[in-house]
C-alpha atoms as a PDB file:
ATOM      1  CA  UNK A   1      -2.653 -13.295   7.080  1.00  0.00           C
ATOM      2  CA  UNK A   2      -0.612 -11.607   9.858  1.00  0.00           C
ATOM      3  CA  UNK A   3      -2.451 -11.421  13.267  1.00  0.00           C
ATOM      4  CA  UNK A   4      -0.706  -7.972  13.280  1.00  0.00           C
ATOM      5  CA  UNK A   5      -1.549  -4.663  11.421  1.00  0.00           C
ATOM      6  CA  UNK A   6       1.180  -3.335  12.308  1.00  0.00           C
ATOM      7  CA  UNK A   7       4.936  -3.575  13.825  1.00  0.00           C
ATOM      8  CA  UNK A   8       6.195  -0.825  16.370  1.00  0.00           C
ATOM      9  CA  UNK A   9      10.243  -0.564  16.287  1.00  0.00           C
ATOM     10  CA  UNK A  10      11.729   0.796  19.497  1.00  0.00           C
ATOM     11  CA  UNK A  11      15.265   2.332  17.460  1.00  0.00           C
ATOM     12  CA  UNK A  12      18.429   1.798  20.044  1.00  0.00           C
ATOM     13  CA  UNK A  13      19.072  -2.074  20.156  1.00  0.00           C
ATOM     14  CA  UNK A  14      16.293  -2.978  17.956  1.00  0.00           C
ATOM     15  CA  UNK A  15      17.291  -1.265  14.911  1.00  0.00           C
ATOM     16  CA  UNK A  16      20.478   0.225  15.180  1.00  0.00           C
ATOM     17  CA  UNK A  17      22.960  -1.671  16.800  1.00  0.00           C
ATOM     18  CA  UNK A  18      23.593   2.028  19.218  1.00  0.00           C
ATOM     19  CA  UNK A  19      23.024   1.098  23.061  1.00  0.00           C
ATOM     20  CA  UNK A  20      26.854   0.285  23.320  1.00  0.00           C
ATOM     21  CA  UNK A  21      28.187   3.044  21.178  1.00  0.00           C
ATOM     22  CA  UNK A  22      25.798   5.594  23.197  1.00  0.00           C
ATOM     23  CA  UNK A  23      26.317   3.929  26.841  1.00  0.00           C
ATOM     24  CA  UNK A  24      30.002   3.940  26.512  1.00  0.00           C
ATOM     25  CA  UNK A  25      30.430   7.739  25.475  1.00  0.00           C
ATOM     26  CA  UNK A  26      27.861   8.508  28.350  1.00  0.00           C
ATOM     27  CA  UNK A  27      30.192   6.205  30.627  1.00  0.00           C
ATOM     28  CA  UNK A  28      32.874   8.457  29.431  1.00  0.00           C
ATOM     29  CA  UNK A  29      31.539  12.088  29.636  1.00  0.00           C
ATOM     30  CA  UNK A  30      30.655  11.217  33.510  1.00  0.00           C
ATOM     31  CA  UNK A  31      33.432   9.640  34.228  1.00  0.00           C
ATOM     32  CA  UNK A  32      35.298  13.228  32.776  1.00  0.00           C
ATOM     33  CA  UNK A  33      32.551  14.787  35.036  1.00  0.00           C
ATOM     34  CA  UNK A  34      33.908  13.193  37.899  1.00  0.00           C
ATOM     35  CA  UNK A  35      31.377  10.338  38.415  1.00  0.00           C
ATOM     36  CA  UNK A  36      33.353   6.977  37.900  1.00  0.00           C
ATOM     37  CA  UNK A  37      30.936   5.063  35.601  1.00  0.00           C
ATOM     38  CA  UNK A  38      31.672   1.829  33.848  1.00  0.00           C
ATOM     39  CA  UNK A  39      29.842   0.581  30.372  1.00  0.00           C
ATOM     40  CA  UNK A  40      27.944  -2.068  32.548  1.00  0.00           C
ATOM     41  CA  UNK A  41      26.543   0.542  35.116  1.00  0.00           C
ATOM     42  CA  UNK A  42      25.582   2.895  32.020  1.00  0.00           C
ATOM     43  CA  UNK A  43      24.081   0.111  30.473  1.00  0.00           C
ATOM     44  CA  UNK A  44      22.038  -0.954  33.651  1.00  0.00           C
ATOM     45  CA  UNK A  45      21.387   2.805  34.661  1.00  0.00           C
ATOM     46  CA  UNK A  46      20.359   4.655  32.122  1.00  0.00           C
ATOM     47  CA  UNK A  47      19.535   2.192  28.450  1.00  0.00           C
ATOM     48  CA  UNK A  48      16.135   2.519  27.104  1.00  0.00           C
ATOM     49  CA  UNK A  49      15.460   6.047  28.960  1.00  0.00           C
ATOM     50  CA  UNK A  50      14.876   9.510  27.407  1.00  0.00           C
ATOM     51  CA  UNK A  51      17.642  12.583  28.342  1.00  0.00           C
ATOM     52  CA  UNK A  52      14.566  13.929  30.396  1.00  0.00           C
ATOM     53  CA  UNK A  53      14.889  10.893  32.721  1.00  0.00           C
ATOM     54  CA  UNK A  54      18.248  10.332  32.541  1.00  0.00           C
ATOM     55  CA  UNK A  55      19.158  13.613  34.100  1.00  0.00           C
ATOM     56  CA  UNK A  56      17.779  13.309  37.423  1.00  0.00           C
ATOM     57  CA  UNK A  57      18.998  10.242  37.786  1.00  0.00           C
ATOM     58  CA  UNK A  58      22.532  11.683  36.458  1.00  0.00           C
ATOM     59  CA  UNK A  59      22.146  14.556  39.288  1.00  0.00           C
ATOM     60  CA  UNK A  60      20.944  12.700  41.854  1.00  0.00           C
ATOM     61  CA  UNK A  61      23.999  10.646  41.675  1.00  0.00           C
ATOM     62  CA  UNK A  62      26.589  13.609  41.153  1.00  0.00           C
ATOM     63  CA  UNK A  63      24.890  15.220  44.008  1.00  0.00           C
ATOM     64  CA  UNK A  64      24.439  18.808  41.840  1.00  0.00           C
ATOM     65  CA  UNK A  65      23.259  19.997  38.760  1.00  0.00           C
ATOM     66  CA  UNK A  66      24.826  18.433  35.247  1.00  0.00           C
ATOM     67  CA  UNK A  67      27.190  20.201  33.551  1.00  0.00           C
ATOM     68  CA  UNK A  68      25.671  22.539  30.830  1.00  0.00           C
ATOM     69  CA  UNK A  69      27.335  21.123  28.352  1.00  0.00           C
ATOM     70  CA  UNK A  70      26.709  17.776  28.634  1.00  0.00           C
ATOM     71  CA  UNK A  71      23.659  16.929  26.830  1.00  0.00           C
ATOM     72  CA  UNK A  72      25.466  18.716  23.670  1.00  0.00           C
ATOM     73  CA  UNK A  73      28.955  16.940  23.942  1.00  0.00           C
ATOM     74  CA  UNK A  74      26.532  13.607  24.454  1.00  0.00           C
ATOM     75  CA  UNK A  75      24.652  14.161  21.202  1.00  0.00           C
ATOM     76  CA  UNK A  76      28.149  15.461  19.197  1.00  0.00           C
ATOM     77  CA  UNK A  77      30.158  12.230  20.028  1.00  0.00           C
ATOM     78  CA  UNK A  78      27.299   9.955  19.109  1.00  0.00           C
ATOM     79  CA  UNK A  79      26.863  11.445  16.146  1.00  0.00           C
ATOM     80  CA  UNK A  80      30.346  11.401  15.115  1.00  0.00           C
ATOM     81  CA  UNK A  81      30.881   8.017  15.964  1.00  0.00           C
ATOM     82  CA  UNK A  82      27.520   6.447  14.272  1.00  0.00           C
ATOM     83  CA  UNK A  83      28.653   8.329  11.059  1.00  0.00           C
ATOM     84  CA  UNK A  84      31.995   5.909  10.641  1.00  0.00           C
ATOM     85  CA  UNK A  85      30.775   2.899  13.441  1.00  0.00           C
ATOM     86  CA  UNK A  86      27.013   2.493  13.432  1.00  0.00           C
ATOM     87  CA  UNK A  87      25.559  -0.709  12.091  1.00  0.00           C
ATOM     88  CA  UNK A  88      21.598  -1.846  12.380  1.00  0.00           C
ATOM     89  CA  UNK A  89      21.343  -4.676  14.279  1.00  0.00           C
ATOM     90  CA  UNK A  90      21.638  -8.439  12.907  1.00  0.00           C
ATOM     91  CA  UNK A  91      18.618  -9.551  11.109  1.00  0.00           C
ATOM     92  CA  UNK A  92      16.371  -6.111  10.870  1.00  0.00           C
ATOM     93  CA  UNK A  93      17.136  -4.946   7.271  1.00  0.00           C
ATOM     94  CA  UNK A  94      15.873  -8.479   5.846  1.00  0.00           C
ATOM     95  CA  UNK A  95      13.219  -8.997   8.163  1.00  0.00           C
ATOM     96  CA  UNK A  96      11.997  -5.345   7.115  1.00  0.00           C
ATOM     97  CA  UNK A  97      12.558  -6.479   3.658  1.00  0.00           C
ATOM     98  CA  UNK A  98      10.155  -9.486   4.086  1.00  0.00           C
ATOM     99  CA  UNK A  99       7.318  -8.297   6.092  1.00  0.00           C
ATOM    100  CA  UNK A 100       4.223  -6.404   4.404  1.00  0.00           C
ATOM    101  CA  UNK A 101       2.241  -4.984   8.371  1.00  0.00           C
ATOM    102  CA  UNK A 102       2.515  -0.772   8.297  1.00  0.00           C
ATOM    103  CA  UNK A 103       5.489  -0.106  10.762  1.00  0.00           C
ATOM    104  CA  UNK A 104       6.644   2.708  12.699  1.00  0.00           C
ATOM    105  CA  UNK A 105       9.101   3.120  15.212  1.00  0.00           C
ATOM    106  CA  UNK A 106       8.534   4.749  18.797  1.00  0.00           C
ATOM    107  CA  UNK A 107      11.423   5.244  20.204  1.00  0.00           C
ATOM    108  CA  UNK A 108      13.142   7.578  23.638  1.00  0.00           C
ATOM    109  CA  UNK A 109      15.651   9.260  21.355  1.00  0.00           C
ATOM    110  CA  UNK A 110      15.860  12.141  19.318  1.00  0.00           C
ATOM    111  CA  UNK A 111      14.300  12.053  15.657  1.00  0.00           C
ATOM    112  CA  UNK A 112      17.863  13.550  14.103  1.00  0.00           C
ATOM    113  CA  UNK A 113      19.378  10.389  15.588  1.00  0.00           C
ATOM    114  CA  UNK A 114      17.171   8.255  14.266  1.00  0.00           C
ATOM    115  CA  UNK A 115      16.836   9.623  10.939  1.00  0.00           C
ATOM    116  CA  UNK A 116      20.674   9.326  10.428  1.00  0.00           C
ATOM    117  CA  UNK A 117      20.316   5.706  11.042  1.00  0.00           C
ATOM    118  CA  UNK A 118      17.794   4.745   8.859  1.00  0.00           C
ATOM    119  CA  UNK A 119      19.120   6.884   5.988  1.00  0.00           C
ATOM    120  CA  UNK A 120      22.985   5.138   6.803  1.00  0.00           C
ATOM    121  CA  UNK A 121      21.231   1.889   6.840  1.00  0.00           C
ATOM    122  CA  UNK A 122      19.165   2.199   3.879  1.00  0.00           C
ATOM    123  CA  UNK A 123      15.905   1.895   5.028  1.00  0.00           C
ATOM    124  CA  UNK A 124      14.441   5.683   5.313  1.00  0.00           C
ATOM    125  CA  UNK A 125      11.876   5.286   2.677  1.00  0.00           C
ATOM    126  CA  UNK A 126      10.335   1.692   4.440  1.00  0.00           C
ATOM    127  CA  UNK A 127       9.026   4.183   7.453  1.00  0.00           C
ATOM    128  CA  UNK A 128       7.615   6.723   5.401  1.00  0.00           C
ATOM    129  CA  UNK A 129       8.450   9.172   8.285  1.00  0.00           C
ATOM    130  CA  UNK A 130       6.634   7.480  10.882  1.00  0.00           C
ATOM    131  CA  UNK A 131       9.272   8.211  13.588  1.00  0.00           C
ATOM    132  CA  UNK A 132       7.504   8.807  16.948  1.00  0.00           C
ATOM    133  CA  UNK A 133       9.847   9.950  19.862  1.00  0.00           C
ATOM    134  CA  UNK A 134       9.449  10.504  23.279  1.00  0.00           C
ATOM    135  CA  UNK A 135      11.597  13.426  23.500  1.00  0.00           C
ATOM    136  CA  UNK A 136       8.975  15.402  21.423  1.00  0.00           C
ATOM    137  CA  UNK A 137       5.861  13.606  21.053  1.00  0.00           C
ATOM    138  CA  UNK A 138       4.949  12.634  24.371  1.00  0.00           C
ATOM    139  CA  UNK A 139       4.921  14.102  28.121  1.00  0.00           C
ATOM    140  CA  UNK A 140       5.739  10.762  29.664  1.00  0.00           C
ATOM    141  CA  UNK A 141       8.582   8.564  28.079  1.00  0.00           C
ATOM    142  CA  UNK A 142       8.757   4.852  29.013  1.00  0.00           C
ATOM    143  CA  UNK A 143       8.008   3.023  30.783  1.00  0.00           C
ATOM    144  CA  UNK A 144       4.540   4.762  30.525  1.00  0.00           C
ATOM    145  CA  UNK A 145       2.905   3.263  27.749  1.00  0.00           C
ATOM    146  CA  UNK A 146       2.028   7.171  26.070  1.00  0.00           C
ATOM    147  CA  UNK A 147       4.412   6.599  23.115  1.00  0.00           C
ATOM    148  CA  UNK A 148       3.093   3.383  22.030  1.00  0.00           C
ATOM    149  CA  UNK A 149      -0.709   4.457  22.352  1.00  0.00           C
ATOM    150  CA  UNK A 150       0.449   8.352  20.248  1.00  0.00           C
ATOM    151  CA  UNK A 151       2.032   5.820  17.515  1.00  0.00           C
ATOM    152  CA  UNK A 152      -1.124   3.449  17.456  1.00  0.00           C
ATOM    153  CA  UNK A 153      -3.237   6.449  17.327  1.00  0.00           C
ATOM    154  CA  UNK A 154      -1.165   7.969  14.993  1.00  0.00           C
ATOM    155  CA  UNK A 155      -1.121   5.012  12.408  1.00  0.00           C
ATOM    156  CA  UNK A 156      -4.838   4.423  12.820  1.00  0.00           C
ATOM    157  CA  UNK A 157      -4.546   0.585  14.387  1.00  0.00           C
ATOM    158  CA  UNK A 158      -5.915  -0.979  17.610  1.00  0.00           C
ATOM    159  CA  UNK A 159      -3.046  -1.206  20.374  1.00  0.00           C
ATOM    160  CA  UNK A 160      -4.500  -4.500  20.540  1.00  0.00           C
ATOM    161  CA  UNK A 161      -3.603  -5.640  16.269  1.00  0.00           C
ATOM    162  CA  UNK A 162       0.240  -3.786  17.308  1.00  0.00           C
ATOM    163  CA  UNK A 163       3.461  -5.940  18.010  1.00  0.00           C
ATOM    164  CA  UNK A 164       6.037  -4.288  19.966  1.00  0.00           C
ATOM    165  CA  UNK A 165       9.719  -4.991  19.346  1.00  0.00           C
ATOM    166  CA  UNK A 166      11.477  -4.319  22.308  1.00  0.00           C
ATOM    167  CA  UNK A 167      15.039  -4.677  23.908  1.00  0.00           C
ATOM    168  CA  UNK A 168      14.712  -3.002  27.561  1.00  0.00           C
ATOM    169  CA  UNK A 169      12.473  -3.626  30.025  1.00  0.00           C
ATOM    170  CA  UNK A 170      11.986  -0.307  30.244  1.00  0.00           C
ATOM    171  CA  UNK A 171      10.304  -0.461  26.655  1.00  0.00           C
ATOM    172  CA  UNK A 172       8.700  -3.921  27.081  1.00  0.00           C
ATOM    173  CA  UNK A 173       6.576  -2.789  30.288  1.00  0.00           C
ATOM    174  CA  UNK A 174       5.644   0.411  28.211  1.00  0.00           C
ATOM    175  CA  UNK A 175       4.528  -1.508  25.759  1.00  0.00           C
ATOM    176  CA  UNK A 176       2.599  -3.952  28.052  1.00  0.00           C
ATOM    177  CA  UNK A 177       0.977  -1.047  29.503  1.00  0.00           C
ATOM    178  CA  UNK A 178       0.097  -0.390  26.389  1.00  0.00           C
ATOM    179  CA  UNK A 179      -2.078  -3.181  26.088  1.00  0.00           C
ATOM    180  CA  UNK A 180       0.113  -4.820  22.597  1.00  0.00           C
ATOM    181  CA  UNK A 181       2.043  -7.950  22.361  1.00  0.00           C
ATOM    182  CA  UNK A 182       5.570  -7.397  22.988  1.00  0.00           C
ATOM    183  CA  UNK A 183       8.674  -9.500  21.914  1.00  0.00           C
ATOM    184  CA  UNK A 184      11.764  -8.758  23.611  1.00  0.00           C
ATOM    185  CA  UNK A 185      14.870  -9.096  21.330  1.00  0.00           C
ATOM    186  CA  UNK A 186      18.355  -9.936  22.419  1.00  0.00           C
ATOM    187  CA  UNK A 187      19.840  -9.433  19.160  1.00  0.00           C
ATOM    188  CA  UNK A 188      21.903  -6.801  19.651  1.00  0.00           C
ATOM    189  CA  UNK A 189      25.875  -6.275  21.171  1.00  0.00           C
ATOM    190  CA  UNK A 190      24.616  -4.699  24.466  1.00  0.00           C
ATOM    191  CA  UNK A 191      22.632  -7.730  25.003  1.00  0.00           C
ATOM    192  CA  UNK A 192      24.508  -8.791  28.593  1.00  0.00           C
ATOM    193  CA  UNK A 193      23.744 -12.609  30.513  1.00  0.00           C
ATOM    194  CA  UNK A 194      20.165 -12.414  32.306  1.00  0.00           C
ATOM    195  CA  UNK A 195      18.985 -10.067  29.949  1.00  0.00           C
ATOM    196  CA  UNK A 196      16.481 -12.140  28.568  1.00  0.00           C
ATOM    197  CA  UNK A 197      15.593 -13.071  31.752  1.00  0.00           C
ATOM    198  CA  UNK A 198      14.807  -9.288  32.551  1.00  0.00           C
ATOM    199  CA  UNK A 199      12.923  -9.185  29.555  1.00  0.00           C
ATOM    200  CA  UNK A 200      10.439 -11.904  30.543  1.00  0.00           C
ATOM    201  CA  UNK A 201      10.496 -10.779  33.919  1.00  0.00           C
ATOM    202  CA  UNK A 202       9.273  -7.099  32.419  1.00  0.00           C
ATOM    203  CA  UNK A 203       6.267  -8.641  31.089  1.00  0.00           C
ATOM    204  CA  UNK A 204       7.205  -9.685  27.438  1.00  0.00           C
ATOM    205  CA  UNK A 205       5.076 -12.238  25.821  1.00  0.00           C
ATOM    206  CA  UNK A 206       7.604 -14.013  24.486  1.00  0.00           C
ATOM    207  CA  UNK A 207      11.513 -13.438  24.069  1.00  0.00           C
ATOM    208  CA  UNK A 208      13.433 -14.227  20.821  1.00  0.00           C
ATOM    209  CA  UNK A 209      17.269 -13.617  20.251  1.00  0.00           C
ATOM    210  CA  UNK A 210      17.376 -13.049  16.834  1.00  0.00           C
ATOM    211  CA  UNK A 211      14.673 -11.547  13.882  1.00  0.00           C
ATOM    212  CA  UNK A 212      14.048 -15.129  12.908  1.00  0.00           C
ATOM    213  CA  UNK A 213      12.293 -15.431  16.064  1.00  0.00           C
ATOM    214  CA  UNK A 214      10.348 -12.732  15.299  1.00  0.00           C
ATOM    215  CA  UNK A 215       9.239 -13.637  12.059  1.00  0.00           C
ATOM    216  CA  UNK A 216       8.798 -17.594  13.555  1.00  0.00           C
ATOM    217  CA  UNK A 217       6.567 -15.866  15.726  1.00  0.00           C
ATOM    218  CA  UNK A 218       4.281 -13.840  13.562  1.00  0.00           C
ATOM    219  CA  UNK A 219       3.842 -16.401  11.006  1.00  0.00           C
ATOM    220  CA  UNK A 220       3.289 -19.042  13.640  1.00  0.00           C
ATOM    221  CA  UNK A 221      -0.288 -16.774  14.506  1.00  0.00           C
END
């Protein structure tokens, strides 16, 4: 029997293979905004954050207020590309398949953006709508651990029986905070050297770069 009663997805880079695809069209739309940004320094900046957090950080650095457009052309791009290039990441969809814990996923983005995924990947129906996001369901994104204790709460299970997979340290320390075991996963194409190393630094319990290591881990107890 799983030590675990249930399994909290983050979405970007732990389900949908995204954080490149949406770090290199927000690269791009600052770089048009006149703030030189490269895919690493989007990557480093701004991954595993909600909009809300992203744009002070965005103005701060442009030394003014974003353009109001920006969030919309953002969204549109993303969208347009995950319709023909959006893939889930290595692993997930048979590692979903196989495991029987209630999951959810908690995630900084948008619940349109997620939904698409899920329903271009397949795998709608295995969340039943549990789809918790920061943008809307919390006042604190990560890394404050409110989005992991709303979907605990929500799903009726002790943040203590919850396993969090993770792929920022962003998410891992919310998840710490949260008081669940976290994995970080390097599984996905945004997954840069150190990074695992930044993981365990974040706090994760343990670090796996692939779903095999996740399931190795649950069934280990």
């Amino acid at each position: 029997m799983s030590r675990y009663d249930l399994i909290i997805f983050d979405y970007d880079g732990v389900v949908a293979d995204s954080e490149l695809l949406n770090n290199r069209v927000l690269a791009e739309l600052l770089t048009e905004c006149g703030l030189e940004t490269g895919l690493d320094e989007a990557l480093s900046t701004y991954m595993g954050k909600r909009w809300l957090d992203c744009l002070p950080l965005i103005e701060r650095r442009m030394g003014g207020p974003c353009p109001g457009h920006f969030h919309g052309e953002w969204t549109r791009r993303c969208h347009d590309r995950a319709a023909v290039e959006l893939n889930p990441v290595p692993g997930f969809v048979e590692f979903l398949a196989a495991r029987r814990e209630s999951r959810c996923i908690a995630s900084s983005s948008p619940v349109r953006w997620i939904e698409m995924g899920l329903e271009r990947f397949g795998v709608a129906a295995a969340f039943g709508g549990s789809i918790f996001s920061a943008a809307v369901h919390v006042g604190r994104g990560k890394p404050h651990p409110d989005l992991f204790l709303h979907a605990a709460s929500a799903m009726a299970v002790d943040p203590a029986r919850a396993l969090v997979i993770e792929d920022t340290p962003t998410g891992v320390r919310a998840g710490v905070a949260a008081g669940m075991t976290v994995v970080g996963l390097c599984a996905g194409g945004h997954i840069r050297d150190g990074h695992a190393d930044r993981l365990d630094a974040a706090g994760a319990h343990h670090v796996v770069q692939d779903y095999a290591g996740v399931a190795a881990l649950i069934e280990a107890g």
